[in-house]
PDB file of N, CA and C in Angstrom:
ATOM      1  N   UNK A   1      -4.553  44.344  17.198  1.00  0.00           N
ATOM      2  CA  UNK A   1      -5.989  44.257  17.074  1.00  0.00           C
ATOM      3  C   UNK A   1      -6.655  45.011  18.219  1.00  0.00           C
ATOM      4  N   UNK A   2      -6.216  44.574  19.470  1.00  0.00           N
ATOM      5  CA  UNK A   2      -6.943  45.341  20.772  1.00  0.00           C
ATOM      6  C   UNK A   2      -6.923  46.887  20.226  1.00  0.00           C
ATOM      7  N   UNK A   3      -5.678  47.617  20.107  1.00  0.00           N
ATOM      8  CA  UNK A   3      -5.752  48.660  19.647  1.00  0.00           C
ATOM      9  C   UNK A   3      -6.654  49.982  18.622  1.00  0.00           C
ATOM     10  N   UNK A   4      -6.827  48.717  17.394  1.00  0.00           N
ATOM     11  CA  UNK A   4      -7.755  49.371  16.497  1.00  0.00           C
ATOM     12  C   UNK A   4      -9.256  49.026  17.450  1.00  0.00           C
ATOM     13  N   UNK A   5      -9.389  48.372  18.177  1.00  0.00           N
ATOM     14  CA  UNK A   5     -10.521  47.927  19.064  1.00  0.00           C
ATOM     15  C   UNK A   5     -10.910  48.819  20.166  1.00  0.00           C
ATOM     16  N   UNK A   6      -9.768  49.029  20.466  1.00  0.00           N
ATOM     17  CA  UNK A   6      -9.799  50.400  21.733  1.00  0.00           C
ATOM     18  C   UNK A   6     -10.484  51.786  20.971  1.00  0.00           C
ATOM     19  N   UNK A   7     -10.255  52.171  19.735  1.00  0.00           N
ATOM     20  CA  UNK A   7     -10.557  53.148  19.005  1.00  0.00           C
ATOM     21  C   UNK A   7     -12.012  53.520  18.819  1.00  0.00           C
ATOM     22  N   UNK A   8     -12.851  52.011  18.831  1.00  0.00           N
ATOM     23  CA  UNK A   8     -14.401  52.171  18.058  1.00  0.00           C
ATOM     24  C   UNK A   8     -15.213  53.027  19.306  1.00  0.00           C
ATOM     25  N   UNK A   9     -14.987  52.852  20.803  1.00  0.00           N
ATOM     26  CA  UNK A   9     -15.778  54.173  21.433  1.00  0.00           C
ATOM     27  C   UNK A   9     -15.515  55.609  21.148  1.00  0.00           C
ATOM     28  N   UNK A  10     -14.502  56.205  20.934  1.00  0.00           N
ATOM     29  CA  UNK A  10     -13.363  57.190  20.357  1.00  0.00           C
ATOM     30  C   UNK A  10     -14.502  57.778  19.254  1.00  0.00           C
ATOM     31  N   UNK A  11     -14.316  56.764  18.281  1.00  0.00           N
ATOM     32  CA  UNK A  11     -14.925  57.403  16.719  1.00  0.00           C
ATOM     33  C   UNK A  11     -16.418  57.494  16.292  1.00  0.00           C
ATOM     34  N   UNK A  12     -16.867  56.319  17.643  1.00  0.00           N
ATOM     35  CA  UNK A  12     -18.845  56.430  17.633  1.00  0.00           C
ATOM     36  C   UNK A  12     -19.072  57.255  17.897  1.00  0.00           C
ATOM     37  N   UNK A  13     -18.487  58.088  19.134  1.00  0.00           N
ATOM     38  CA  UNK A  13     -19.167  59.139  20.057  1.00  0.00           C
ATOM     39  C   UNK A  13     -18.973  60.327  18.853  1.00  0.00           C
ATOM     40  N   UNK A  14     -17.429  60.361  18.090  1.00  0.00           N
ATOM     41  CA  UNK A  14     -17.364  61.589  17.109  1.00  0.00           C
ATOM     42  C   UNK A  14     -18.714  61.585  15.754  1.00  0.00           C
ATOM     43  N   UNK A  15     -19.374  60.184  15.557  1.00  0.00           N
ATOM     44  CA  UNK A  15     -20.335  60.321  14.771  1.00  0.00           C
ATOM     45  C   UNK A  15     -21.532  61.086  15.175  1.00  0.00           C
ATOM     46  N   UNK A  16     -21.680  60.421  16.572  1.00  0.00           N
ATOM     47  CA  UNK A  16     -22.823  61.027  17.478  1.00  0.00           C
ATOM     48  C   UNK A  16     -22.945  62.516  17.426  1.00  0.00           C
ATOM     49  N   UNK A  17     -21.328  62.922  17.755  1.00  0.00           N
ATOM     50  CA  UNK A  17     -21.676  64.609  17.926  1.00  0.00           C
ATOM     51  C   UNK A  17     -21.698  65.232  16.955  1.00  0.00           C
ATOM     52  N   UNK A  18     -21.289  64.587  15.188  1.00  0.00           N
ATOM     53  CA  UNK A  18     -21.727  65.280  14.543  1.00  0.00           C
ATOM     54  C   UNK A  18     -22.499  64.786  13.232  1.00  0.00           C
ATOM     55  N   UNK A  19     -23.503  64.383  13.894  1.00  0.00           N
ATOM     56  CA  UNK A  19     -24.602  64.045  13.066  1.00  0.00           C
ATOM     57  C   UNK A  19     -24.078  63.232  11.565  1.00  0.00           C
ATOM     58  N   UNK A  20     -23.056  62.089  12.098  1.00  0.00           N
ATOM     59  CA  UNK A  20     -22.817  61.291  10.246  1.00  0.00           C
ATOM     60  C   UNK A  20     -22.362  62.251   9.440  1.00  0.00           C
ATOM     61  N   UNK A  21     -21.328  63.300   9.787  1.00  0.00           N
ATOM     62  CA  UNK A  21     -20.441  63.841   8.378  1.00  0.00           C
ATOM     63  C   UNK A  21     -19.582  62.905   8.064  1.00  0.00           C
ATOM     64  N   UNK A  22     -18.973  63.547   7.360  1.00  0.00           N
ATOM     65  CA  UNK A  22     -18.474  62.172   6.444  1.00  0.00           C
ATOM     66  C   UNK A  22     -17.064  62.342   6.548  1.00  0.00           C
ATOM     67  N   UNK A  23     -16.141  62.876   7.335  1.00  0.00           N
ATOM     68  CA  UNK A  23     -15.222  62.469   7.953  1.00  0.00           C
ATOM     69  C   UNK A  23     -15.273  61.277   9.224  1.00  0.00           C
ATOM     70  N   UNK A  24     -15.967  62.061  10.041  1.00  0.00           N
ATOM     71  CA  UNK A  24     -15.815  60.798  11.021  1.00  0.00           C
ATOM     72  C   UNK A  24     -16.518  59.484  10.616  1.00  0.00           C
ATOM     73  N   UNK A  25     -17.152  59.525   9.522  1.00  0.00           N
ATOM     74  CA  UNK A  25     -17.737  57.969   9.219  1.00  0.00           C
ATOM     75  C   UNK A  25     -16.901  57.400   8.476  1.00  0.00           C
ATOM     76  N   UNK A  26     -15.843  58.255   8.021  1.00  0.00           N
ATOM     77  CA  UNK A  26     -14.611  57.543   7.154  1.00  0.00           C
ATOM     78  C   UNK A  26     -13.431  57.179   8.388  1.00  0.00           C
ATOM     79  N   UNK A  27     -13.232  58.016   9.441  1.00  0.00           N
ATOM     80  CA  UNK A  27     -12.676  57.317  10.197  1.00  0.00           C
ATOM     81  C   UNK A  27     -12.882  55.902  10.786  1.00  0.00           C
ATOM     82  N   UNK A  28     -14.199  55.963  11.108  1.00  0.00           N
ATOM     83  CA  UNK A  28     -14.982  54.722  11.937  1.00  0.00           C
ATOM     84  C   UNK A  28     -14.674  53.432  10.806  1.00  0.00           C
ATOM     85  N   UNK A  29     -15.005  53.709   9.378  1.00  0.00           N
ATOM     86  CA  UNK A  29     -14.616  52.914   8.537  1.00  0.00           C
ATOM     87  C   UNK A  29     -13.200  52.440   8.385  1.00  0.00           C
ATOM     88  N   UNK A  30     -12.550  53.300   8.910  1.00  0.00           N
ATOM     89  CA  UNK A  30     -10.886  52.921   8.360  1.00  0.00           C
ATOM     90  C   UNK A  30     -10.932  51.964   9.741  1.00  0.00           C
ATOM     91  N   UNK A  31     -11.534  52.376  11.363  1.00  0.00           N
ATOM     92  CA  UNK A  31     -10.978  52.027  12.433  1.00  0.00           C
ATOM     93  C   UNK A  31     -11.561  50.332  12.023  1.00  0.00           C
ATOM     94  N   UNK A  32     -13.002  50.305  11.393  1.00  0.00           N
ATOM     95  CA  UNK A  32     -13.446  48.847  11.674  1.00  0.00           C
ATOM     96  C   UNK A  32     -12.432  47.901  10.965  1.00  0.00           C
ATOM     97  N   UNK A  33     -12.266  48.856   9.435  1.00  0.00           N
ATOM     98  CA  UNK A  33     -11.131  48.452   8.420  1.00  0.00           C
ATOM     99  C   UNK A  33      -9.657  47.422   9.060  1.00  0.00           C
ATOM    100  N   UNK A  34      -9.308  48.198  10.017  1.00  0.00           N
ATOM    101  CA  UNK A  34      -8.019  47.463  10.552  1.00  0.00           C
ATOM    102  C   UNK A  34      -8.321  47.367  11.550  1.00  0.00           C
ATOM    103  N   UNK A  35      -9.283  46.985  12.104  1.00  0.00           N
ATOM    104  CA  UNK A  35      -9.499  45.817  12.593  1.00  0.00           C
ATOM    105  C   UNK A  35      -9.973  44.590  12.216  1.00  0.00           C
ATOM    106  N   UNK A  36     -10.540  44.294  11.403  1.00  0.00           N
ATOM    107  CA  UNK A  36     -10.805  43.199  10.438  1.00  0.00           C
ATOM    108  C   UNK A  36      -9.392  42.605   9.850  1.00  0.00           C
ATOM    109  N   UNK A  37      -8.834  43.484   9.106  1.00  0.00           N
ATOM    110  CA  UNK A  37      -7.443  43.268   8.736  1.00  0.00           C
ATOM    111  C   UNK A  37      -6.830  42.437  10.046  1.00  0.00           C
ATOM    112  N   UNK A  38      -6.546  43.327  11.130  1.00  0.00           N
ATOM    113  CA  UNK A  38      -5.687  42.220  12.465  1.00  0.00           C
ATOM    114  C   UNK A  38      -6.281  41.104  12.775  1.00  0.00           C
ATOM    115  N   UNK A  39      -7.339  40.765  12.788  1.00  0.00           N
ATOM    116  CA  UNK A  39      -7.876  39.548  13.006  1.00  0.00           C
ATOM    117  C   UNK A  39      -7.904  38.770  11.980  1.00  0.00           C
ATOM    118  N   UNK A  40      -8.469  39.053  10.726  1.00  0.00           N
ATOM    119  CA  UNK A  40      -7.577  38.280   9.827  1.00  0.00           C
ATOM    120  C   UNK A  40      -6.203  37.766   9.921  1.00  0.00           C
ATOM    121  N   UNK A  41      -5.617  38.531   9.563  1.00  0.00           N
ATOM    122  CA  UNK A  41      -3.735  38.137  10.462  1.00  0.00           C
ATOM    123  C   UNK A  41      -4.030  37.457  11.337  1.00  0.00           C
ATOM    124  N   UNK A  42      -4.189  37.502  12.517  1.00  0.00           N
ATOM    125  CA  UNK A  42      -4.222  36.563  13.880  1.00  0.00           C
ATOM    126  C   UNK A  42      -4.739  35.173  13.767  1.00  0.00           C
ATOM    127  N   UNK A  43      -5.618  35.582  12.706  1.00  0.00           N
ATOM    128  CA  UNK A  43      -6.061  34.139  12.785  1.00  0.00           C
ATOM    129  C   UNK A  43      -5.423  33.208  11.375  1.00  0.00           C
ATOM    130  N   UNK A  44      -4.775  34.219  10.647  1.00  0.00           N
ATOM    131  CA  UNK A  44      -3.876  33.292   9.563  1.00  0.00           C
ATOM    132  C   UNK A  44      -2.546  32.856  10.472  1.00  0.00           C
ATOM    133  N   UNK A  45      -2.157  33.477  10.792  1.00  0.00           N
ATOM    134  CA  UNK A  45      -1.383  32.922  11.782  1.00  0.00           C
ATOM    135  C   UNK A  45      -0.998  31.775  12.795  1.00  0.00           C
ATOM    136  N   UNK A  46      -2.178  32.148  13.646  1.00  0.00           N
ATOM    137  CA  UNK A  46      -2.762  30.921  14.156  1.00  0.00           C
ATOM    138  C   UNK A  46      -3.145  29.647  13.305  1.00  0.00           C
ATOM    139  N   UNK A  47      -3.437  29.884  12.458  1.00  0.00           N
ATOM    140  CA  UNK A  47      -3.750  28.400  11.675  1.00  0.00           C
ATOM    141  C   UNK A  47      -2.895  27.963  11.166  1.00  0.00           C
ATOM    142  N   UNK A  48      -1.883  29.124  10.860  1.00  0.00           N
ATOM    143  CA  UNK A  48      -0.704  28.665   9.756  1.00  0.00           C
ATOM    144  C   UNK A  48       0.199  27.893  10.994  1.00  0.00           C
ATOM    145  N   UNK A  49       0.025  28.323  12.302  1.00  0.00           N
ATOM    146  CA  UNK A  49       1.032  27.240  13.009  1.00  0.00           C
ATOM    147  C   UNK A  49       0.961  25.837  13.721  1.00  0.00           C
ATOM    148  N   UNK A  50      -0.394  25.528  13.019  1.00  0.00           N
ATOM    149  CA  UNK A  50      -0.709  24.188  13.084  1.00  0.00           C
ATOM    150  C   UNK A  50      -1.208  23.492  12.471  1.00  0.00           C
ATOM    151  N   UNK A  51      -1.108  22.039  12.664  1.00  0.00           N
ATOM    152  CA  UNK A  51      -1.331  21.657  11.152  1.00  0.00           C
ATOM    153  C   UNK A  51      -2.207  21.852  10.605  1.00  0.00           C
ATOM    154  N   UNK A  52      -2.355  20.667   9.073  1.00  0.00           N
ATOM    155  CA  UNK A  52      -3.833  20.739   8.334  1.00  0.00           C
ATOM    156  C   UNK A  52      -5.228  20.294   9.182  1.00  0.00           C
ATOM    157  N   UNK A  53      -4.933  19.897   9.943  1.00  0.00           N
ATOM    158  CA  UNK A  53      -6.407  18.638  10.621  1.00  0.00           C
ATOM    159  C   UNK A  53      -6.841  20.060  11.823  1.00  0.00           C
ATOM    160  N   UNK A  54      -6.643  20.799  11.754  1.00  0.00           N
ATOM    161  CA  UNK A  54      -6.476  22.015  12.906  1.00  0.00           C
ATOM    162  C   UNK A  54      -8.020  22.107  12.759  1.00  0.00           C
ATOM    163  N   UNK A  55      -8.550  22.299  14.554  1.00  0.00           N
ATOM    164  CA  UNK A  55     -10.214  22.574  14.009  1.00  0.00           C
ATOM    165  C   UNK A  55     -10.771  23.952  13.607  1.00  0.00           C
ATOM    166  N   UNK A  56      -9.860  24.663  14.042  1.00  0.00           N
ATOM    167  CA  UNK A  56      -9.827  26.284  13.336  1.00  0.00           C
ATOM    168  C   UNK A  56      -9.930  26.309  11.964  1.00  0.00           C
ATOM    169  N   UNK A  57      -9.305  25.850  11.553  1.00  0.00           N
ATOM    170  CA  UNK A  57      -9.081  25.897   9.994  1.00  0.00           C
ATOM    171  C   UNK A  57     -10.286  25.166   9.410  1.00  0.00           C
ATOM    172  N   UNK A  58     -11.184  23.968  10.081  1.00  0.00           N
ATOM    173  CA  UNK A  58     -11.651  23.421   9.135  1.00  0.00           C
ATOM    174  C   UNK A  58     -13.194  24.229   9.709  1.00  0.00           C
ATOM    175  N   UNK A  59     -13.140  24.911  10.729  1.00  0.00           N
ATOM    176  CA  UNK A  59     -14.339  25.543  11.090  1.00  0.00           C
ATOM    177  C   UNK A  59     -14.419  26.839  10.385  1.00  0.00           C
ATOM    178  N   UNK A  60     -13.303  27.599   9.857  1.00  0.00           N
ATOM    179  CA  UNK A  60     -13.211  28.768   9.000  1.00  0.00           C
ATOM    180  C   UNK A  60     -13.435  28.254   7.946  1.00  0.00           C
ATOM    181  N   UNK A  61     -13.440  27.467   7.095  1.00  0.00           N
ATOM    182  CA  UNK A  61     -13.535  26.803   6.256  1.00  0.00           C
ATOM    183  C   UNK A  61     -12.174  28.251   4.684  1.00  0.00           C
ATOM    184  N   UNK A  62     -13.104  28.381   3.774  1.00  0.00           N
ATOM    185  CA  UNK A  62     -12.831  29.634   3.281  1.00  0.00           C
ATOM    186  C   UNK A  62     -12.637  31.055   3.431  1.00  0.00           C
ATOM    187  N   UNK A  63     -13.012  31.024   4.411  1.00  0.00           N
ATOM    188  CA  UNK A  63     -13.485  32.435   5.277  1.00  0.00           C
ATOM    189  C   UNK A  63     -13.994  33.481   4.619  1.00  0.00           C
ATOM    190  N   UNK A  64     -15.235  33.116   3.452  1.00  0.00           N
ATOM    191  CA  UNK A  64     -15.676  34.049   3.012  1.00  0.00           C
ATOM    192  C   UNK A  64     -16.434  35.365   3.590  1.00  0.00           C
ATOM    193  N   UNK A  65     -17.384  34.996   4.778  1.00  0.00           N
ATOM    194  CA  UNK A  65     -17.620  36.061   5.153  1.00  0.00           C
ATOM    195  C   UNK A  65     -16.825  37.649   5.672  1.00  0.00           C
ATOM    196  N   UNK A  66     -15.219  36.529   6.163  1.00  0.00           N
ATOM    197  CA  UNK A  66     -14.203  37.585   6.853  1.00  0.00           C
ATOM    198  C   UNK A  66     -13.615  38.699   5.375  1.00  0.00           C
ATOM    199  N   UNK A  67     -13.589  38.069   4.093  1.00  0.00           N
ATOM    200  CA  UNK A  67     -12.934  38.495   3.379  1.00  0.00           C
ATOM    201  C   UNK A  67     -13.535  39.551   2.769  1.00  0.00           C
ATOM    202  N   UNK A  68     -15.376  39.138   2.773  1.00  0.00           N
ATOM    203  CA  UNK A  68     -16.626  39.937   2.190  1.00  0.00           C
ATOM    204  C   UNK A  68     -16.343  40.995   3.459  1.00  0.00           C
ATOM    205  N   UNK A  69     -16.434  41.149   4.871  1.00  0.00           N
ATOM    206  CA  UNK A  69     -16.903  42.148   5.575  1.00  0.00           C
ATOM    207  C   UNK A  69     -15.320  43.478   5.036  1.00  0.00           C
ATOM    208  N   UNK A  70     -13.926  42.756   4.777  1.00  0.00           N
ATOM    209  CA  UNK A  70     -13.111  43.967   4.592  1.00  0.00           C
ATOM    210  C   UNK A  70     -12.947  44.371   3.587  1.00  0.00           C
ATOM    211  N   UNK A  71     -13.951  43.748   2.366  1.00  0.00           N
ATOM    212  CA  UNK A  71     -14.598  44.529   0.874  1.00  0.00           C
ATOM    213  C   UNK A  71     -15.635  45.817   1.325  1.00  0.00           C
ATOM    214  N   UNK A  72     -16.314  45.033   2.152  1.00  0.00           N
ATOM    215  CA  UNK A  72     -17.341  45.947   2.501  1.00  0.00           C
ATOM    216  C   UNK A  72     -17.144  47.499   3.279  1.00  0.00           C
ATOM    217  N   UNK A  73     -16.003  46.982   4.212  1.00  0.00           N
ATOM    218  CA  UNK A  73     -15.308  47.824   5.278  1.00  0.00           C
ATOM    219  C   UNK A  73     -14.859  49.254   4.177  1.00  0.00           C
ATOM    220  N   UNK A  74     -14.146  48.881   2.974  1.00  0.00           N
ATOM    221  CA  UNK A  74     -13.479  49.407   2.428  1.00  0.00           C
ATOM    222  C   UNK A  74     -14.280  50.345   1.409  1.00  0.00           C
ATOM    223  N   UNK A  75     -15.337  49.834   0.887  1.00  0.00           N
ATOM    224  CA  UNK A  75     -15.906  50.758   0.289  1.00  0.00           C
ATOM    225  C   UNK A  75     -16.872  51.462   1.000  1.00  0.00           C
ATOM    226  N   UNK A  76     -17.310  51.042   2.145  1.00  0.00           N
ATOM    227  CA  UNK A  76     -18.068  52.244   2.815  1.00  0.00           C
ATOM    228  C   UNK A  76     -17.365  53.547   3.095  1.00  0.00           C
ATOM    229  N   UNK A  77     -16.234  53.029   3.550  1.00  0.00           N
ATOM    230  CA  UNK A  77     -14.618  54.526   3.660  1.00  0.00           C
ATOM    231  C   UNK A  77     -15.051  55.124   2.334  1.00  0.00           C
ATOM    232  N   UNK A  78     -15.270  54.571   1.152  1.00  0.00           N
ATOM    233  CA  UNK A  78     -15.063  55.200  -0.237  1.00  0.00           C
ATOM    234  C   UNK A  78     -16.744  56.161  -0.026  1.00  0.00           C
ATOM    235  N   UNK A  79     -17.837  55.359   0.294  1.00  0.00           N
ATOM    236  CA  UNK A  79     -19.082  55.981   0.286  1.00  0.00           C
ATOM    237  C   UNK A  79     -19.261  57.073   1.062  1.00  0.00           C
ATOM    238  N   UNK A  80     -18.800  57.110   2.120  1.00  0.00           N
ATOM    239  CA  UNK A  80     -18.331  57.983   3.102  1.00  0.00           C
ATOM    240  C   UNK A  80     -18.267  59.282   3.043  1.00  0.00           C
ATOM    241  N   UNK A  81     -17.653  59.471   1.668  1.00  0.00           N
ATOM    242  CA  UNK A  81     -17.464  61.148   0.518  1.00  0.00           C
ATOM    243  C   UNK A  81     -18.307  61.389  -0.047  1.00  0.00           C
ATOM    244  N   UNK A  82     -19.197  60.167  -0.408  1.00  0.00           N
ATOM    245  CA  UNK A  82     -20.132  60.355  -1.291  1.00  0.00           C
ATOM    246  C   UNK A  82     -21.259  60.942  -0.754  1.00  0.00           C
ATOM    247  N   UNK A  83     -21.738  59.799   0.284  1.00  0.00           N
ATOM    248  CA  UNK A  83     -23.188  59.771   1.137  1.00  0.00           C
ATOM    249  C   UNK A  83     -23.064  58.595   2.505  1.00  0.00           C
ATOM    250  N   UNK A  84     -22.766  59.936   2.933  1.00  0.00           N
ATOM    251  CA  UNK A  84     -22.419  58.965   4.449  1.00  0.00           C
ATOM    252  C   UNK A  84     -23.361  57.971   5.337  1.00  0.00           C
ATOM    253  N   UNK A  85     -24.644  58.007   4.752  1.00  0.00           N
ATOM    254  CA  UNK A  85     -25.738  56.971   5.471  1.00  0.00           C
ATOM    255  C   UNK A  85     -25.494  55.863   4.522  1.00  0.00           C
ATOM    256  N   UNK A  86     -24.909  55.924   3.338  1.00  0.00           N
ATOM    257  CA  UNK A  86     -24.554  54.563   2.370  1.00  0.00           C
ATOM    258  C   UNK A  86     -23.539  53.861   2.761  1.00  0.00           C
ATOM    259  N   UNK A  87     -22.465  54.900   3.432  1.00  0.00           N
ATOM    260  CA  UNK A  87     -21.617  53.932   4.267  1.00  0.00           C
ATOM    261  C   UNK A  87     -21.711  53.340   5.391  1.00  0.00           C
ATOM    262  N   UNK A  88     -23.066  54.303   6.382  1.00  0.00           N
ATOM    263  CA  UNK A  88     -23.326  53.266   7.397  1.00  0.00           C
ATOM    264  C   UNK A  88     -24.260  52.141   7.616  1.00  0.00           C
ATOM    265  N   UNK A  89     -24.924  51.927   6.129  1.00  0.00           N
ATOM    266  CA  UNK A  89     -25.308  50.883   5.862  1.00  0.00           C
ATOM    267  C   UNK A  89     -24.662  49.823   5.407  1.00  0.00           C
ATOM    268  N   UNK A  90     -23.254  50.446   4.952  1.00  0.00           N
ATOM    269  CA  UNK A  90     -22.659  49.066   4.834  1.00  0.00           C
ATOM    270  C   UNK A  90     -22.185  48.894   6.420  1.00  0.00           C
ATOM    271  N   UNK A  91     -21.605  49.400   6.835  1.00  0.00           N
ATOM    272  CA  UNK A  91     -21.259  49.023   8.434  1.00  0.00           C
ATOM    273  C   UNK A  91     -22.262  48.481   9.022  1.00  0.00           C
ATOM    274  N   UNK A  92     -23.742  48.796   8.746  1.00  0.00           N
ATOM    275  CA  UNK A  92     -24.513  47.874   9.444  1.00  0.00           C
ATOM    276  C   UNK A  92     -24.419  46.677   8.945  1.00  0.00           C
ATOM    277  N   UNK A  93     -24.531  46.654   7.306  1.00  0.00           N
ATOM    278  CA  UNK A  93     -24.883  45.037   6.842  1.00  0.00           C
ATOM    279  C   UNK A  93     -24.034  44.366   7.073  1.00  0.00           C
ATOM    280  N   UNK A  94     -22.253  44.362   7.350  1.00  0.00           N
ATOM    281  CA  UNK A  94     -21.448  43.693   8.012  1.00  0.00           C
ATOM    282  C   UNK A  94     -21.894  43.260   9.252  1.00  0.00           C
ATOM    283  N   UNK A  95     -22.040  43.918  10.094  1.00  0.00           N
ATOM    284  CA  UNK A  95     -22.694  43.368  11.739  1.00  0.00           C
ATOM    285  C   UNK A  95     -23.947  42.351  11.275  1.00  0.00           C
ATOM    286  N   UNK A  96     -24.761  42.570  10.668  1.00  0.00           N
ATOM    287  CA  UNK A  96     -25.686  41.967  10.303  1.00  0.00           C
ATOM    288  C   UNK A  96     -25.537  40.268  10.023  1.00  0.00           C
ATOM    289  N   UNK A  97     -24.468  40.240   8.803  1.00  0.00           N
ATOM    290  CA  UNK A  97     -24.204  39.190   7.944  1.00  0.00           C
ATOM    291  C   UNK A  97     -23.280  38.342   8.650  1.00  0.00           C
ATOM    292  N   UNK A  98     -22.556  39.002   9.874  1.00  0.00           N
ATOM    293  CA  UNK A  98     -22.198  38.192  11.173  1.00  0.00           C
ATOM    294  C   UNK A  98     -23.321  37.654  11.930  1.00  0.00           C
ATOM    295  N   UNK A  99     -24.378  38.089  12.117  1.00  0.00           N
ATOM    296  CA  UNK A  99     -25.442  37.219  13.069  1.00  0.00           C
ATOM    297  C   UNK A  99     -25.925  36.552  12.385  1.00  0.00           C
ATOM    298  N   UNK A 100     -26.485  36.636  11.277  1.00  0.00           N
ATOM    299  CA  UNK A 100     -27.005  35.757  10.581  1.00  0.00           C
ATOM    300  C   UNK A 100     -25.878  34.250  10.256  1.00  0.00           C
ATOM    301  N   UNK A 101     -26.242  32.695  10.413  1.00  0.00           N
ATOM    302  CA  UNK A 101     -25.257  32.313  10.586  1.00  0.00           C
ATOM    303  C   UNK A 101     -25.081  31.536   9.151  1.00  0.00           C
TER     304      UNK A 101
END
């Protein structure tokens, strides 16, 4: 996870310098992509090694939002080819739909 985490200064600055083409916004998408993915893992993990009454587990409840942001993650990569400000609106509305609680 740190890893794909280490990446997101790397791939912002490549958006910056070139004005949202749609390679580097498909990178940035793949980088947020797996990272969502590892933390998912980490935290199935983590729950899976303790029991049911675990307060992790009952505070994740379903974890719909985690599952919605790497739907989202994934088709912005796809929008990306299309119209690259459609994909960074989905990258925003993920950040978004995290603050909102």
């Amino acid at each position: 996870m740190l890893f794909w985490l280490s990446l997101i200064p790397f791939v912002t600055s490549w958006i910056g310098e070139n004005h949202a083409a749609s390679t580097p916004v498909a990178i940035y998408g793949i980088v947020l992509l797996m990272s969502g993915i590892a933390y998912f893992v980490l935290q199935k993990v983590i729950i899976n090694y303790h029991e049911d009454d675990f307060t992790l587990k009952k505070a994740i409840g379903k974890n719909m939002k985690g599952k919605l942001s790497l739907v989202l993650y994934a088709i912005g990569v796809l929008l990306s080819f299309v119209n690259p400000w459609l994909a960074i609106g989905c990258y925003i509305f993920v950040a978004v739909m995290w603050v909102v609680p």
